[in-house]
Protein backbone atom coordinates (compact mmCIF):
# COMPACT_ATOMS: atom_id res chain seq x y z
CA UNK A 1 -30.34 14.03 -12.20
CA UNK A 2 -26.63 14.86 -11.76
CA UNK A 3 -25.38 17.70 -13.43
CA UNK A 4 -21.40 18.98 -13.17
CA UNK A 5 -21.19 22.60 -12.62
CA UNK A 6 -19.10 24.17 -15.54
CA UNK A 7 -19.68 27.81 -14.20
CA UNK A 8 -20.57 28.99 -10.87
CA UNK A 9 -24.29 28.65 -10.43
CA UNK A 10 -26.85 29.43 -7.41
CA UNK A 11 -29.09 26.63 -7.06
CA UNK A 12 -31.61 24.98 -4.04
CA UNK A 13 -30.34 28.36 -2.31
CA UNK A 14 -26.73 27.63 -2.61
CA UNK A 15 -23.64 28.54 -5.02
CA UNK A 16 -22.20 25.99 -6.59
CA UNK A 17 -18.56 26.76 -8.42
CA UNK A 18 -17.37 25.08 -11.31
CA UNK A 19 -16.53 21.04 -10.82
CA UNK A 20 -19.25 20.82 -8.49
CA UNK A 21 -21.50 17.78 -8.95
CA UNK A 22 -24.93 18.53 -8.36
CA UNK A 23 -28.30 16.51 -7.84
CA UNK A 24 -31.31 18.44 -9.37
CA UNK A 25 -34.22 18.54 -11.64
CA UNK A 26 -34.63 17.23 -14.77
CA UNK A 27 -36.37 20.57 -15.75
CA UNK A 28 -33.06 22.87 -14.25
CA UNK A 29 -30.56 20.30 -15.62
CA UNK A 30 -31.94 21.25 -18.86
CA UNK A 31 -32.22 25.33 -18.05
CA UNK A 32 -28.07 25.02 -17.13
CA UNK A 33 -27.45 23.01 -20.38
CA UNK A 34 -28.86 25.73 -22.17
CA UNK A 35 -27.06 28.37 -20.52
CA UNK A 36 -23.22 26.64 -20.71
CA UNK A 37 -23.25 26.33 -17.01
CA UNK A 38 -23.08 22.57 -16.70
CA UNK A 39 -23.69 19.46 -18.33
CA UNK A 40 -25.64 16.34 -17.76
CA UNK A 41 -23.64 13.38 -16.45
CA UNK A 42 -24.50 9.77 -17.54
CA UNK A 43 -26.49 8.03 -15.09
CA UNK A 44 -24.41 5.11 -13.42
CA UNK A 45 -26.20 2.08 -14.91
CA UNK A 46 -26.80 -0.52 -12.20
CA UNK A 47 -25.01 -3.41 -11.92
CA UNK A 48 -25.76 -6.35 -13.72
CA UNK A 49 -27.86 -9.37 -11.86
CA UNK A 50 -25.07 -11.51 -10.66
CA UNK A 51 -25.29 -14.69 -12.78
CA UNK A 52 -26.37 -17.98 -11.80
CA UNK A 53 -23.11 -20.20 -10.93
CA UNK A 54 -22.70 -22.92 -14.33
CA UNK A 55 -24.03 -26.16 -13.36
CA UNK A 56 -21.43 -28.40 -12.79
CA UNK A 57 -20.85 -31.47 -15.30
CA UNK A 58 -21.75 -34.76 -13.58
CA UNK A 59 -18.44 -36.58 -13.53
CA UNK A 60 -18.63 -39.74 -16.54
CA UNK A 61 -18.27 -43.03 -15.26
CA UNK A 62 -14.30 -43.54 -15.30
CA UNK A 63 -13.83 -47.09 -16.76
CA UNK A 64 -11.55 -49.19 -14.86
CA UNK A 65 -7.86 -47.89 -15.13
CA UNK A 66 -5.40 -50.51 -17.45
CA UNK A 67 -3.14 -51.91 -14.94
CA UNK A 68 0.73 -50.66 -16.00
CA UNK A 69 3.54 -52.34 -16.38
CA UNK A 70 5.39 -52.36 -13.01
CA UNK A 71 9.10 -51.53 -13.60
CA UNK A 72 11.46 -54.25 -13.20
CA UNK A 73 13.61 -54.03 -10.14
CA UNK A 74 17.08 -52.90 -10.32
CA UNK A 75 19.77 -54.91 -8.97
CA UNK A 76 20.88 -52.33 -5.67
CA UNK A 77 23.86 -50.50 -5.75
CA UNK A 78 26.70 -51.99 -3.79
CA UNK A 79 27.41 -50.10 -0.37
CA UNK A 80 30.07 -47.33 -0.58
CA UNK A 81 32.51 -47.71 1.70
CA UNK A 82 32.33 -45.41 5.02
CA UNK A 83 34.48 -42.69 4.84
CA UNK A 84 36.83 -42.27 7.68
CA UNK A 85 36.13 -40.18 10.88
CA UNK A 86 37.95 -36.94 10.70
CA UNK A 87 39.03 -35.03 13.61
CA UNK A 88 36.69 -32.35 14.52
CA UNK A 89 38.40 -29.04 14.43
CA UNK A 90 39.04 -27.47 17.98
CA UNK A 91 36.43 -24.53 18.38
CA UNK A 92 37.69 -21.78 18.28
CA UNK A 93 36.89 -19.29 21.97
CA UNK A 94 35.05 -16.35 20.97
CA UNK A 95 36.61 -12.76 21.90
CA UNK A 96 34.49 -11.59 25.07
CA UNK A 97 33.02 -8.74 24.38
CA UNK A 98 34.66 -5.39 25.45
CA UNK A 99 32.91 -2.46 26.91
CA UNK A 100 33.20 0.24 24.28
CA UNK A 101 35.06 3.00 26.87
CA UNK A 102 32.32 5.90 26.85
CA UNK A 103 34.50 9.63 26.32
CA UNK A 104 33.33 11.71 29.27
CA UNK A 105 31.85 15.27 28.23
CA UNK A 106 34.86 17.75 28.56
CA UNK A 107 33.59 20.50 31.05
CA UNK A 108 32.78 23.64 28.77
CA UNK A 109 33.65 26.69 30.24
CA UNK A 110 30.98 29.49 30.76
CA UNK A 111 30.77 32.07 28.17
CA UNK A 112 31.68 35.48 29.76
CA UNK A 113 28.71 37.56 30.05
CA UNK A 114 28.84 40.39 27.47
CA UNK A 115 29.07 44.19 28.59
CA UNK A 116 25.79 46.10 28.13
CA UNK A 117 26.25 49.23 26.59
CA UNK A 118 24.73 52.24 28.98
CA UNK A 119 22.15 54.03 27.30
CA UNK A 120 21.97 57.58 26.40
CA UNK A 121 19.23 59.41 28.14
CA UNK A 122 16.26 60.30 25.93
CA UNK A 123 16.30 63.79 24.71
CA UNK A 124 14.22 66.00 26.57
């Protein structure tokens, strides 16, 4: 039986703190109930038999379909006149592209080296 741990607890030779979810007895779920140290948690119930799939309804016997009335055709439009050729624009020559000029790292000069200060000899 699953129990959850409310406040710590020592049981199957371990310490369990509260929130722990235990599996134990029946007979020491009970004991821990009685105490305030945990609390019985429902049983997951098992999942339900899948069910069998409907049987599918045989298909009725489609009577013949009524034949429709068949649209009477229209007379066809008359044919638009073409429209005229028109001079295709002159393309247009795309800019080459142009190496982006790369700035060449300045030379930094050295820092000076800082003057160490001489010591003081230790006292004796």
């Amino acid at each position: 039986m699953r129990v959850l741990v409310t406040s710590p607890t020592k049981y199957g030779g371990r310490f369990h703190g509260p929130g722990a979810v235990v599996d134990m007895e029946p007979a020491e779920a009970e004991r821990l109930e009685a105490l305030g140290a945990g609390r019985r948690m429902r049983e997951p119930e098992p999942p339900p038999p899948p069910a069998p799939p409907p049987p599918e309804p045989e298909p009725e016997p489609q009577a013949e379909p009524e034949p429709q009335a068949k649209p009477e055709p229209q007379a066809k439009p008359e044919p638009q006149a073409k429209p005229e050729p028109q001079a295709e624009p002159e393309p247009t020559p795309e800019p080459e592209p142009q190496p982006e000029p790369t700035p060449e790292p300045e030379p930094q000069p050295e820092p000076a080296p800082t003057p160490t200060k001489a010591r003081k000899p230790a006292p004796k």
